[in-house]
Protein backbone atom coordinates (compact mmCIF):
# COMPACT_ATOMS: atom_id res chain seq x y z
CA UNK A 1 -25.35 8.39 57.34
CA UNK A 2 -21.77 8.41 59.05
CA UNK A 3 -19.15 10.93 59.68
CA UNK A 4 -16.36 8.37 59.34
CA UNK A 5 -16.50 6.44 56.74
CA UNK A 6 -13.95 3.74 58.16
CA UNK A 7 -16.61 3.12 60.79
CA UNK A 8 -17.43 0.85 58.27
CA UNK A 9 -21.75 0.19 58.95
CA UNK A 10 -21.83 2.06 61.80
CA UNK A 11 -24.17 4.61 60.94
CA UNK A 12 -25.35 8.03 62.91
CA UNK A 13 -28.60 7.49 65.40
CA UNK A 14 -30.73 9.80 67.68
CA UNK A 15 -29.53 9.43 71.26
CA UNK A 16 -31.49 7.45 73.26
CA UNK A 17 -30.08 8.83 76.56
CA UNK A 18 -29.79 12.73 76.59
CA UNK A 19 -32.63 12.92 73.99
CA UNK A 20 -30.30 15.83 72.11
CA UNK A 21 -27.50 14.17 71.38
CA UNK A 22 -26.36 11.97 68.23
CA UNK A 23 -24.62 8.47 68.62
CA UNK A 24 -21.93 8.50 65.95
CA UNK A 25 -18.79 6.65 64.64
CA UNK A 26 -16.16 6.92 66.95
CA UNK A 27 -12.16 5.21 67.55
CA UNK A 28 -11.22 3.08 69.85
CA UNK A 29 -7.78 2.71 71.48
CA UNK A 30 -7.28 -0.16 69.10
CA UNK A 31 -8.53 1.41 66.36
CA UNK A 32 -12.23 -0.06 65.82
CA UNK A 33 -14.81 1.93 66.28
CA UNK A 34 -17.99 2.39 68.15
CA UNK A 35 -20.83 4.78 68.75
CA UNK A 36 -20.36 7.46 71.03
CA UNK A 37 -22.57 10.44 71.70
CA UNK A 38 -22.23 13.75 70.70
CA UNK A 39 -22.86 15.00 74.30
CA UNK A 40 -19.52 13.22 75.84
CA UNK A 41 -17.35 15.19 77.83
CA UNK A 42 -14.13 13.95 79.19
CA UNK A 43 -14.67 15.28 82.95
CA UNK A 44 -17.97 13.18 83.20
CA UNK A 45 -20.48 16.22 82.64
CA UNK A 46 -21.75 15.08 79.45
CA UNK A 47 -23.68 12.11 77.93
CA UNK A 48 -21.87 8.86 78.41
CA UNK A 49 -24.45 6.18 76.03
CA UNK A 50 -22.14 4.28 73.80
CA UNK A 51 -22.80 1.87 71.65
CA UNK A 52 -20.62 -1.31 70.13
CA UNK A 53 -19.93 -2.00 67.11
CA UNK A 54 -20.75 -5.81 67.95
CA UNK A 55 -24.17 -4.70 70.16
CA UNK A 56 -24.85 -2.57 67.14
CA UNK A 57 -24.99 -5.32 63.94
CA UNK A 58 -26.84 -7.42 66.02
CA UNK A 59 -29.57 -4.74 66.62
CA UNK A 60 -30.13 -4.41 63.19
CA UNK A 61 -28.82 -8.04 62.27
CA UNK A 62 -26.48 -7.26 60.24
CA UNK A 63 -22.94 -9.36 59.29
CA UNK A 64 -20.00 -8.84 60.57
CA UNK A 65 -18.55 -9.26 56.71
CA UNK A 66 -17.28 -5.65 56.12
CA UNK A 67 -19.08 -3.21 53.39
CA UNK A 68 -17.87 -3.09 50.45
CA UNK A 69 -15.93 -0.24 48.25
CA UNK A 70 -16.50 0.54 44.93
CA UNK A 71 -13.91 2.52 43.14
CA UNK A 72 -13.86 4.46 40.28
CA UNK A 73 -10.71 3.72 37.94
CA UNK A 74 -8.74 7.06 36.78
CA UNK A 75 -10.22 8.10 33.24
CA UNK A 76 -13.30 5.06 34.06
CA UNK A 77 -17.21 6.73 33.01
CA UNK A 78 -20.00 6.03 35.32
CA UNK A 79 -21.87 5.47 32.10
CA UNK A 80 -19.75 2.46 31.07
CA UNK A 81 -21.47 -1.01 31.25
CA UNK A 82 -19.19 -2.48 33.99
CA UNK A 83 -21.67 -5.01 36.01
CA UNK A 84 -20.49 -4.06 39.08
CA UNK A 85 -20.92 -0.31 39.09
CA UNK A 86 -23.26 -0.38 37.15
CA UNK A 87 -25.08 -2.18 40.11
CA UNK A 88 -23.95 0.35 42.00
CA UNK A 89 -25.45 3.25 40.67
CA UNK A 90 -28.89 1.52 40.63
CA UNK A 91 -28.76 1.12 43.98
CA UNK A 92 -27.50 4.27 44.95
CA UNK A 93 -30.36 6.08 42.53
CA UNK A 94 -33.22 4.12 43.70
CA UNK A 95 -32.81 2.53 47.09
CA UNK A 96 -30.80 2.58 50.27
CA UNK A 97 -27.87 0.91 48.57
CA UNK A 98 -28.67 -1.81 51.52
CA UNK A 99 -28.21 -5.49 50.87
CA UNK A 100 -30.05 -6.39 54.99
CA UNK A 101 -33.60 -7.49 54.93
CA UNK A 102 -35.60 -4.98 56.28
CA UNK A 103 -35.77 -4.08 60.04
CA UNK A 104 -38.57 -5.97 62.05
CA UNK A 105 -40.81 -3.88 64.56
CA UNK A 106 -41.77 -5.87 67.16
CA UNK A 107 -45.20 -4.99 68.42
CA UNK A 108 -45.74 -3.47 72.32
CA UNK A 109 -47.98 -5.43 74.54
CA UNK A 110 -49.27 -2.68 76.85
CA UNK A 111 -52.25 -3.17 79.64
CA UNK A 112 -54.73 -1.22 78.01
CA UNK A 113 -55.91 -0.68 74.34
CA UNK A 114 -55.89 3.24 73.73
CA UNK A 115 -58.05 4.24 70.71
CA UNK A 116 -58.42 6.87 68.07
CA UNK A 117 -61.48 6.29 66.35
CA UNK A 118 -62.24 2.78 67.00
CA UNK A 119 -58.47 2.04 65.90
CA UNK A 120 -56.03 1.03 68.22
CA UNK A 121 -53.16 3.50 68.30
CA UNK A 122 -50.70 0.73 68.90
CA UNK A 123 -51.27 -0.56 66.03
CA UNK A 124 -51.33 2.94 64.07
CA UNK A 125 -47.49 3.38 65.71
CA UNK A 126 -46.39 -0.31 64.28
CA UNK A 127 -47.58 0.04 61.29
CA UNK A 128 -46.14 3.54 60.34
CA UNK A 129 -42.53 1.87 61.92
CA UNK A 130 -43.00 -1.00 59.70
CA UNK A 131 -44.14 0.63 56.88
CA UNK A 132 -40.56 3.06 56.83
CA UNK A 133 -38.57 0.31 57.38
CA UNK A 134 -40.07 -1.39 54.49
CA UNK A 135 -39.59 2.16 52.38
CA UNK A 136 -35.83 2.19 53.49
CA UNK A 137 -35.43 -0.93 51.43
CA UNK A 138 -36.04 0.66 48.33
CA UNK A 139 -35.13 4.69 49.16
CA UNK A 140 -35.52 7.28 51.55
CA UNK A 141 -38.66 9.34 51.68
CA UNK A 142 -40.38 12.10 53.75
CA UNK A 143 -43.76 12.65 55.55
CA UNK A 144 -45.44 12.96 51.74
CA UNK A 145 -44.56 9.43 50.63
CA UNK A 146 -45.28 7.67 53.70
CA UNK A 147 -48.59 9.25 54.29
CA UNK A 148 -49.07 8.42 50.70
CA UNK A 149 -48.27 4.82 51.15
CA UNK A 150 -50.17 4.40 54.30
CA UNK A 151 -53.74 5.75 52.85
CA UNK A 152 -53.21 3.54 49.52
CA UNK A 153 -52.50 6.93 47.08
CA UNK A 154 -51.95 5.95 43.99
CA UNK A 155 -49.58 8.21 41.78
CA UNK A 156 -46.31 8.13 39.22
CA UNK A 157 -43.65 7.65 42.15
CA UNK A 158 -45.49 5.48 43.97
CA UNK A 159 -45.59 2.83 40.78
CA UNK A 160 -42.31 3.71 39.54
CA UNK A 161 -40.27 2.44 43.28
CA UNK A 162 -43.13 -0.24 43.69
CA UNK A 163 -44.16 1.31 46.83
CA UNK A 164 -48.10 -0.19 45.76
CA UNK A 165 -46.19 -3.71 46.71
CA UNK A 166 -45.02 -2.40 50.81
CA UNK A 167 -47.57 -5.01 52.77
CA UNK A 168 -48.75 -1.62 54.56
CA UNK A 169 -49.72 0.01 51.49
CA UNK A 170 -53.18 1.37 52.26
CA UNK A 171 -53.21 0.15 55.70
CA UNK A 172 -54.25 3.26 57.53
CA UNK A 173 -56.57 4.36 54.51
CA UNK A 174 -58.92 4.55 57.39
CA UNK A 175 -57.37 7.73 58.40
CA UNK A 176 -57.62 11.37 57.24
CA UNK A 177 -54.44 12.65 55.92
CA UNK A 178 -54.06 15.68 58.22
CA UNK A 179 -54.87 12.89 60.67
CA UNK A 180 -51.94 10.91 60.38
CA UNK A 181 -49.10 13.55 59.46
CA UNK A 182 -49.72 14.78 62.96
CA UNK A 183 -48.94 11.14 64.70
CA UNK A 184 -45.94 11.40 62.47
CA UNK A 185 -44.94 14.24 63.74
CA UNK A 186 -45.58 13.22 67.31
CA UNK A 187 -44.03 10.10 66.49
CA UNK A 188 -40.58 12.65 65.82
CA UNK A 189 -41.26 14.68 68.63
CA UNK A 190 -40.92 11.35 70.42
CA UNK A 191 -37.80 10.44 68.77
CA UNK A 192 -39.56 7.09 67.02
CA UNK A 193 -38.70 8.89 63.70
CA UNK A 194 -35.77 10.98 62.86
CA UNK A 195 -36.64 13.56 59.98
CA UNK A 196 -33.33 14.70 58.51
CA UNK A 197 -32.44 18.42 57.93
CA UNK A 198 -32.31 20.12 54.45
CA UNK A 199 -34.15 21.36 51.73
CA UNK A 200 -35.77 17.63 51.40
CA UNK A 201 -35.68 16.07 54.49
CA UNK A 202 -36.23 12.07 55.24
CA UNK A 203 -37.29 9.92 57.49
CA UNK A 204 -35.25 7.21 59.37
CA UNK A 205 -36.19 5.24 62.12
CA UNK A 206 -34.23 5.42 65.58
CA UNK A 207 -33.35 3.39 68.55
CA UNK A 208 -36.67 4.10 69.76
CA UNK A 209 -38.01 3.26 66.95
CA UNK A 210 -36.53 0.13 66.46
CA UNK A 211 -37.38 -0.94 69.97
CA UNK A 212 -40.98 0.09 69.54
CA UNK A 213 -41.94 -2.44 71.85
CA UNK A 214 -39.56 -1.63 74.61
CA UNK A 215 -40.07 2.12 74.28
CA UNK A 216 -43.37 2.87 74.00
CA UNK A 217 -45.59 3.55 76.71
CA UNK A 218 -49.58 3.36 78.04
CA UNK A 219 -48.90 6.93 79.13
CA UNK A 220 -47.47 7.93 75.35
CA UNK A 221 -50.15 6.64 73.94
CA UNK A 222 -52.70 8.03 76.26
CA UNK A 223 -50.99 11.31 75.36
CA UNK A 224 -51.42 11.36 71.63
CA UNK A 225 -54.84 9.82 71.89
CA UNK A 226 -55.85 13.10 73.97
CA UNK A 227 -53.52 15.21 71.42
CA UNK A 228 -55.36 13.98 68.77
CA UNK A 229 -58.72 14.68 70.47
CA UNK A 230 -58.04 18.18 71.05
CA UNK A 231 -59.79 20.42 68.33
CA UNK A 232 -56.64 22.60 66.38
């Protein structure tokens, strides 16, 4: 997700400063760009989090090799056999058109082991970060497929994007489902997860997300354990 496209893989993340701003593709006197927040104001009121372009491909460890354009030749079909767009539509159809391994959540140490049923809820938190970076790979999904995933439920979509082959598939099977689409939605309360807006809204993971480790807290997870404990 961008809104400039000659940001080249800069791509549009949840603020991890202000909380309700967005860090997105922005110019640079020299022309390159970099990711500023939403919330910037030029007298110093605003948010000021910015973000490199350099600081941000090694985040997500990705090359410094720019991304490449497809274009469509005057009077060309999509439907024509041409290798390369046809490879291109593929990926675009089925996945998220991204040739990175997937993102690596690093597990948080914290002092105390918080529970939820005999399950540590630092583990619950990795594994539903892992488990959407690993679903990014292939496309971008809501709350429904990754609860899906999680609990092992088999069904037509899950076989046809080989979702049955994510290592976390069935994971949390342990789990009622009502169970864990409320730590997912806690987790996006949070800002671990970003759902999208729109008639079908995804899931992506943000900065906090991706520094799981860094982010999350004894006290957070104290928090949703005692959320999670209090009857509806």
């Amino acid at each position: 997700m961008t809104t400039d496209i000659k940001g080249q893989k800069l791509s549009i993340m949840k603020c991890d400063a202000c909380k309700d701003g967005y860090l997105i593709p922005k110019p640079n006197k020299d022309g390159d760009f970099f990711l500023g927040c939403t919330g910037y104001i030029p007298n110093g009121t605003g948010c000021n989090r910015s973000l490199s372009k350099s600081a941000y491909y090694e985040m997500l460890g990705l090359s410094e090799t720019p991304a490449p354009v497809h274009t469509i030749p005057r009077g060309f079909s999509k439907t024509q056999t041409d290798p390369i767009l046809k490879t291109a539509v593929v990926k675009s159809a089925t996945s998220n058109a991204s040739n990175d391994e997937p993102i690596i959540i690093e597990k948080a140490s914290v002092n105390k082991t918080t529970h939820y049923n005999d399950i540590d809820l630092n583990n619950i938190l990795h594994t539903i970060l892992q488990c959407v970076s690993h679903i990014s790979q292939k496309r971008f999904y809501g709350i429904t497929v990754l609860v899906d995933v999680l609990r092992g439920t088999s069904g037509k979509r899950i076989t046809e994007m080989k979702l049955h082959e994510i290592e976390e598939y069935g994971a949390l099977k342990a789990l009622e489902r009502e169970v864990l689409i409320h730590i997912i939605e806690w987790m996006i309360q949070n800002h671990y997860l970003l759902r999208t807006k729109g008639q079908y809204p995804v899931l992506h993971l943000t900065f906090n997300g991706i520094h799981y480790h860094e982010k999350i807290t004894s006290n957070q997870l104290k928090q949703l354990q005692k959320t999670l404990n209090t009857p509806s």
